[in-house]
Protein backbone atom coordinates (compact mmCIF):
# COMPACT_ATOMS: atom_id res chain seq x y z
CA UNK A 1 -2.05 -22.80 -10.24
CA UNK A 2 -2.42 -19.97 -12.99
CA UNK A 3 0.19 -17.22 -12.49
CA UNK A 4 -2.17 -14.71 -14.16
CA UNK A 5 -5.30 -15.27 -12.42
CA UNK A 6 -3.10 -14.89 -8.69
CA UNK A 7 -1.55 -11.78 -10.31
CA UNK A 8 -5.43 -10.44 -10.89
CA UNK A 9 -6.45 -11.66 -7.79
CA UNK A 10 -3.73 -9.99 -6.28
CA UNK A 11 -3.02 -6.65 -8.61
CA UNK A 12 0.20 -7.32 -9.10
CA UNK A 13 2.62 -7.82 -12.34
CA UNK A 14 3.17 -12.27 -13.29
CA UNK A 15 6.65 -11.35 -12.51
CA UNK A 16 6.69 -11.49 -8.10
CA UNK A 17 4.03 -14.15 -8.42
CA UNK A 18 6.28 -15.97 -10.37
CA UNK A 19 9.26 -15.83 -8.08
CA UNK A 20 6.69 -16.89 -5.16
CA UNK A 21 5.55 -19.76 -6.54
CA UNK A 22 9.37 -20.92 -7.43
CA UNK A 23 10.01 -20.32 -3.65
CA UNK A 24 7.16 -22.40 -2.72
CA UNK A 25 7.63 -25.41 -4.75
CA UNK A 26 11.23 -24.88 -3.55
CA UNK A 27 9.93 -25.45 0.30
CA UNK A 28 7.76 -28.03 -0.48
CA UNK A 29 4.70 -26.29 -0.64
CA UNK A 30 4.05 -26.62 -4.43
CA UNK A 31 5.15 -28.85 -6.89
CA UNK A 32 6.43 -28.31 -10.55
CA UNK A 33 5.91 -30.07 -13.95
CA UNK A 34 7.92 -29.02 -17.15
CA UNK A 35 5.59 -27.42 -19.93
CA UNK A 36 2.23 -28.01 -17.22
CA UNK A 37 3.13 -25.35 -14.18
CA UNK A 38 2.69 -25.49 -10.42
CA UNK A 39 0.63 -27.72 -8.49
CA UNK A 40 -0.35 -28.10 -4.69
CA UNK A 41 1.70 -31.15 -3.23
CA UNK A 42 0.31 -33.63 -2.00
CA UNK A 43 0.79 -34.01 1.85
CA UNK A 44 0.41 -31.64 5.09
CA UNK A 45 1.84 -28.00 4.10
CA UNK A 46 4.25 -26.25 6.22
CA UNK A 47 3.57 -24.32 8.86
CA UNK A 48 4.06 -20.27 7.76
CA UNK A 49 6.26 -20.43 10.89
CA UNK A 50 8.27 -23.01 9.73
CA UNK A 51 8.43 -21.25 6.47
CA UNK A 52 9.86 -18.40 7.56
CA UNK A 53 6.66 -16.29 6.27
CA UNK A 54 4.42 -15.48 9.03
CA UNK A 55 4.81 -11.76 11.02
CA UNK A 56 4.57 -12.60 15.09
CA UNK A 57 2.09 -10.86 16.16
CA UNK A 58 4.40 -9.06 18.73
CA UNK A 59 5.94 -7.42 15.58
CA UNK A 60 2.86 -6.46 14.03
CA UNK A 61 2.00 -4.90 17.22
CA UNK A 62 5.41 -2.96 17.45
CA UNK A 63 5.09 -1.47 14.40
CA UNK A 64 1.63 -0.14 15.31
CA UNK A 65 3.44 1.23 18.30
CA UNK A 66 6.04 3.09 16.95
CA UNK A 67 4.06 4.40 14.20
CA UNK A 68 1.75 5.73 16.57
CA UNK A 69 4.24 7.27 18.68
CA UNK A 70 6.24 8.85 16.15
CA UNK A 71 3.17 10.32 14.75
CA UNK A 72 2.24 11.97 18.43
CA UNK A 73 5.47 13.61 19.04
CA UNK A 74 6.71 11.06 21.84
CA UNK A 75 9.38 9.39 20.16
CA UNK A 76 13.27 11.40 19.62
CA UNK A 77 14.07 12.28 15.82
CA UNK A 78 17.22 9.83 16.41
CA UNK A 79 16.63 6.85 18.42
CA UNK A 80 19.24 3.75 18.85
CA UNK A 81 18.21 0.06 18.63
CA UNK A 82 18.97 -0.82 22.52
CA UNK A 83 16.71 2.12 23.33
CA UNK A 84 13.00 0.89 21.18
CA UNK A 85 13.99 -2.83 22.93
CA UNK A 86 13.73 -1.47 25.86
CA UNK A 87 10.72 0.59 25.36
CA UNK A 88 8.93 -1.77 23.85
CA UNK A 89 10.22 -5.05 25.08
CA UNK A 90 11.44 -6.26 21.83
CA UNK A 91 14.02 -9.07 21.23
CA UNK A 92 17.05 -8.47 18.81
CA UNK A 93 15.20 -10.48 16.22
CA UNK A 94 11.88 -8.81 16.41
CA UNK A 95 13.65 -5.10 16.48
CA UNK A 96 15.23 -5.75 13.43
CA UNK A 97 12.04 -7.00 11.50
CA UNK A 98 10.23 -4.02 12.52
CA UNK A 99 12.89 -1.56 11.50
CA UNK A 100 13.50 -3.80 7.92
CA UNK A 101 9.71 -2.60 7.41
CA UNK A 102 9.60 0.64 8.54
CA UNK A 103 12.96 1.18 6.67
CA UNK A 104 11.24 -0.29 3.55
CA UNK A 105 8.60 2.16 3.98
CA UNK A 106 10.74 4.82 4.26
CA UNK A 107 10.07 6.99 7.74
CA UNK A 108 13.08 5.78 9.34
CA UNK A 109 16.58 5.06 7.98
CA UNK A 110 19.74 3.87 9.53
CA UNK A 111 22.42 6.82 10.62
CA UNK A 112 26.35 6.20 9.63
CA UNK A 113 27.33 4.57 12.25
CA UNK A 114 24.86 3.97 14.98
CA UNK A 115 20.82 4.43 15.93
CA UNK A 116 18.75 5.47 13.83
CA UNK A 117 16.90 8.44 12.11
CA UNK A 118 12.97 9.03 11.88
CA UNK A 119 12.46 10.86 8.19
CA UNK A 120 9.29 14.06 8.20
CA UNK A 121 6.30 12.55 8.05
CA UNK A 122 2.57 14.19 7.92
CA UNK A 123 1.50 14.81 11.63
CA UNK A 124 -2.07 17.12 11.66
CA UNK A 125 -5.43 16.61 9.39
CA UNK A 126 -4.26 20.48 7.90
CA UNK A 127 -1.13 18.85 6.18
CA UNK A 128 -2.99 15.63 4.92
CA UNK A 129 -5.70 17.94 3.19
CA UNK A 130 -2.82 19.76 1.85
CA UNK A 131 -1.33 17.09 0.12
CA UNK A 132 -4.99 15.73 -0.95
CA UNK A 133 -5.14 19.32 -2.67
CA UNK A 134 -1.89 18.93 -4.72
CA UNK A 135 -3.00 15.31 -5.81
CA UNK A 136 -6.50 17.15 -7.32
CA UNK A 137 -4.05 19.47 -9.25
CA UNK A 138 -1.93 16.58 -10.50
CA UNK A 139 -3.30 13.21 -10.71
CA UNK A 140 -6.44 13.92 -13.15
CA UNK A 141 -3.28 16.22 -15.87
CA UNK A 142 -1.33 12.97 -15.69
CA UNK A 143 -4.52 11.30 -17.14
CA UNK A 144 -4.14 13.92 -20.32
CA UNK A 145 -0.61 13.54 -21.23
CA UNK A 146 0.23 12.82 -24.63
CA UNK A 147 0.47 9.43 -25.31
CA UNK A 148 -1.43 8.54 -22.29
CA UNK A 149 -1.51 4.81 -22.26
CA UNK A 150 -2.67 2.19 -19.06
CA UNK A 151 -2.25 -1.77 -20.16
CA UNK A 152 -5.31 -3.48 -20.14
CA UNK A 153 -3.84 -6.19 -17.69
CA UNK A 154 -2.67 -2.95 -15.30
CA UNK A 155 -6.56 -2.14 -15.44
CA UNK A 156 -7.85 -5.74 -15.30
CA UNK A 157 -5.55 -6.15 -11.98
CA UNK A 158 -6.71 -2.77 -10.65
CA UNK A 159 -10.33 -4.00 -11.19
CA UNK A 160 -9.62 -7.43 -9.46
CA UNK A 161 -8.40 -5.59 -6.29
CA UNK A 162 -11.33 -2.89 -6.11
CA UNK A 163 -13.65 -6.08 -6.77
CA UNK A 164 -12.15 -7.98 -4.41
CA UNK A 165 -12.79 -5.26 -1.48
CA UNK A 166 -16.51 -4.48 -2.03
CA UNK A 167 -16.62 -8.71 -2.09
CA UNK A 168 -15.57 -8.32 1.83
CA UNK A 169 -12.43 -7.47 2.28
CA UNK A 170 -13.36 -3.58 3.59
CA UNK A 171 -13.62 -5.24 6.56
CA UNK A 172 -11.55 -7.68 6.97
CA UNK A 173 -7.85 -6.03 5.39
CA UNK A 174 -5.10 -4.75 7.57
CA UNK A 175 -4.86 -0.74 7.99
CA UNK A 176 -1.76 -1.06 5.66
CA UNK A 177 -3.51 -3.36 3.02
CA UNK A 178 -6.24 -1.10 2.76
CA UNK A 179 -3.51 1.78 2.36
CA UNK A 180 -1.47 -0.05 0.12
CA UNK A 181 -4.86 -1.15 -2.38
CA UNK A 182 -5.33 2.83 -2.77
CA UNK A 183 -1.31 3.67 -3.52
CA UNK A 184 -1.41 0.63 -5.91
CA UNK A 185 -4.33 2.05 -7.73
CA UNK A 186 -3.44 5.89 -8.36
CA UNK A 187 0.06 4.94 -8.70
CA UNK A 188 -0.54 2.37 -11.32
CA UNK A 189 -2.81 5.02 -13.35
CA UNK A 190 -0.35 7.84 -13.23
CA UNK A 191 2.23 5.69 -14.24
CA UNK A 192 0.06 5.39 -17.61
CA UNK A 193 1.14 9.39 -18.54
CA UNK A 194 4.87 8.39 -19.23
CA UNK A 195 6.09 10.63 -17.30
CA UNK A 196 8.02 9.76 -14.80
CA UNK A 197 7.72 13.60 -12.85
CA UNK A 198 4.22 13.25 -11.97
CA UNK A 199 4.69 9.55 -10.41
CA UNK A 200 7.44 10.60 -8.32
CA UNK A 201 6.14 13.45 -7.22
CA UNK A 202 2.25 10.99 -5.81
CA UNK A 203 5.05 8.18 -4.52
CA UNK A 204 7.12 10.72 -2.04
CA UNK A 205 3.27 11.87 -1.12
CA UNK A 206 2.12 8.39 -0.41
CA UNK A 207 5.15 8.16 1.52
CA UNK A 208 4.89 10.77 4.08
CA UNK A 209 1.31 9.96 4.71
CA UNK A 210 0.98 6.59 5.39
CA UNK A 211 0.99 6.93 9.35
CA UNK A 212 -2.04 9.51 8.74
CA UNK A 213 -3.73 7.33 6.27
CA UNK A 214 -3.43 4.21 8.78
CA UNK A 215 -5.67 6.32 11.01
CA UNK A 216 -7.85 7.51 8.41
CA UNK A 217 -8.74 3.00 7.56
CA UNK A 218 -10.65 2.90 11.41
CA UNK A 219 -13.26 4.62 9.69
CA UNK A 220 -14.33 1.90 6.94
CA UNK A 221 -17.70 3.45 5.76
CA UNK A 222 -16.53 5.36 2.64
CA UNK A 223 -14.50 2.79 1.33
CA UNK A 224 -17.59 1.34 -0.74
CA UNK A 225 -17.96 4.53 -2.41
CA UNK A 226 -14.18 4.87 -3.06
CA UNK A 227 -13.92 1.60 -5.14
CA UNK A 228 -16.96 2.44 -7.03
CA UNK A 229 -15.47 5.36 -8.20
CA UNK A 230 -11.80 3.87 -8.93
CA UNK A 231 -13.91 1.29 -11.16
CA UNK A 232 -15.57 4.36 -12.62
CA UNK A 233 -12.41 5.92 -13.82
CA UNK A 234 -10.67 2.14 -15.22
CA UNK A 235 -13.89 1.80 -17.45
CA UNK A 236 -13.43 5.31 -18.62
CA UNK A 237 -9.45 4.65 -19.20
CA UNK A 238 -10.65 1.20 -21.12
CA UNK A 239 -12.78 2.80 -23.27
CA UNK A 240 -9.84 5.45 -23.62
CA UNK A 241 -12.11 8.23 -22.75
CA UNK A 242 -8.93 9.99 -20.88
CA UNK A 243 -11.11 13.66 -20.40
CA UNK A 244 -13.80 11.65 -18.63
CA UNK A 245 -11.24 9.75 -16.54
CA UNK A 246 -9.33 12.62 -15.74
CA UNK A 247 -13.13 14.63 -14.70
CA UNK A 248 -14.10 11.01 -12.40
CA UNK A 249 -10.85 11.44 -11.03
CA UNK A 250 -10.93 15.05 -10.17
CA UNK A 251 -14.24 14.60 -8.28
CA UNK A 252 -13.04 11.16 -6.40
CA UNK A 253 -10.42 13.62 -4.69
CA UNK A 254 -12.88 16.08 -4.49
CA UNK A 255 -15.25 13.65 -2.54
CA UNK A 256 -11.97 12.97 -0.41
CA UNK A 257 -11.39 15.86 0.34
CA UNK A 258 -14.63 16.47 1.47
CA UNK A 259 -14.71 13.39 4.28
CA UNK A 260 -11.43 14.75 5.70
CA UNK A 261 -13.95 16.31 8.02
CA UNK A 262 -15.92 13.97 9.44
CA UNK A 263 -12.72 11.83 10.34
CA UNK A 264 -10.90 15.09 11.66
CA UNK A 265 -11.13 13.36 14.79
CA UNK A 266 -9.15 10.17 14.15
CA UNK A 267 -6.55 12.20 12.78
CA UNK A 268 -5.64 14.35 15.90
CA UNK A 269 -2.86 13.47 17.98
């Protein structure tokens, strides 16, 4: 097993893939030769279960839950543990691995001392166009910094995910992979400005809309058009025309933008 082509496959850096494939030929799941790399063992694999990496459903579920709740208005600012088991029938076990992730994602963090705190997140279509409108002014400048520089393995892996969706995967990803493909991707090319302002600034965005942008996925139509142009701007950042990049990118929000209304609907409360 090649640790570059599952980072491609993937989008992501050798480095995690790496560390999974230690942890797998540490569980039995792989096995490892000095100087020749990771193979599949030989035998029945582990269950994920047994593994400890499979998400019960009733989690998964949960999350959903809460998310949507929170988003409507019908869940308190501050909120203890014994309370969300109750309201959603939750053991101790499954609590706590919903909170890890929502805590992870950063719209709810642990108060000093007990319960816990829900953190401002976008709640009407108005405020999700708003922050669309303040990626169009930054997002394409990024792309004309001085020095502006993307690794070709950051674009190859950006081009492997994009691929990888209009392959099939449109329809069959998560709400929150889908999500996560599109923060990957404009977070990966901003990075390439060097300056570490403008990527904050799109990561504490991407933050506070994820619950909107988890409605926004039941609507799956655009999402052809969407990868298209992301691989329209990483050929024009390959061939380091950074003004035409910058100009794709300006009109990709644009085009966003745009399909806020038609999907006004799944937005609403």
């Amino acid at each position: 097993m090649r640790s570059q082509d599952i980072a491609t496959r993937f989008g992501v850096s050798r480095f995690p893939v790496g560390q999974a494939l230690q942890l797998l030929a540490e569980k039995g799941v792989l096995s490892h030769e000095h100087n020749r790399g990771y193979f599949v063992a030989e035998g029945t694999p582990p269950s994920g279960e047994a593994l400890g990496l499979a998400e019960p459903d009733s989690v998964t579920k949960a999350y959903f839950r809460i998310a949507d709740d929170h988003l409507c208005g019908r869940l308190s600012e501050q909120v203890t543990e014994s309370d969300l088991r109750d309201s959603y029938e939750l053991t101790r076990a499954e609590l706590n691995a919903v909170l890890t992730r929502i805590s992870q994602e950063g719209w709810a963090e642990r108060r000093p001392g007990y319960g816990w705190s829900f953190t401002p997140v976008l709640t009407t279509p108005e405020s999700l166009e708003q922050t669309y409108r303040l990626r169009l002014a930054l997002e394409p400048a990024a792309l004309l910094e001085p020095g502006y520089h993307l690794a070709p393995e950051s674009i190859a892996a950006c081009r492997a995910a994009e691929r990888r969706l209009l392959d099939g995967a449109i329809e069959t990803d998560s709400a929150d992979a889908l999500h996560e493909r599109g923060v990957r991707f404009h977070e990966t090319i901003v990075a390439g400005s060097g300056n570490p302002f403008f990527l904050e600034t799109i990561r504490r965005i991407n933050r506070i809309r994820r619950l909107l942008s988890y409605r926004s996925m039941l609507d799956r139509k655009r999402y052809r058009k969407q990868c298209e142009e992301h691989l329209a701007i990483l050929d024009s950042l390959a061939a380091g025309r950074q003004e035409e990049a910058a100009e794709r990118l300006r009109q990709h929000l644009g085009h966003t933008i745009e399909n806020l209304s038609s999907i006004r609907p799944l937005l609403a409360p």
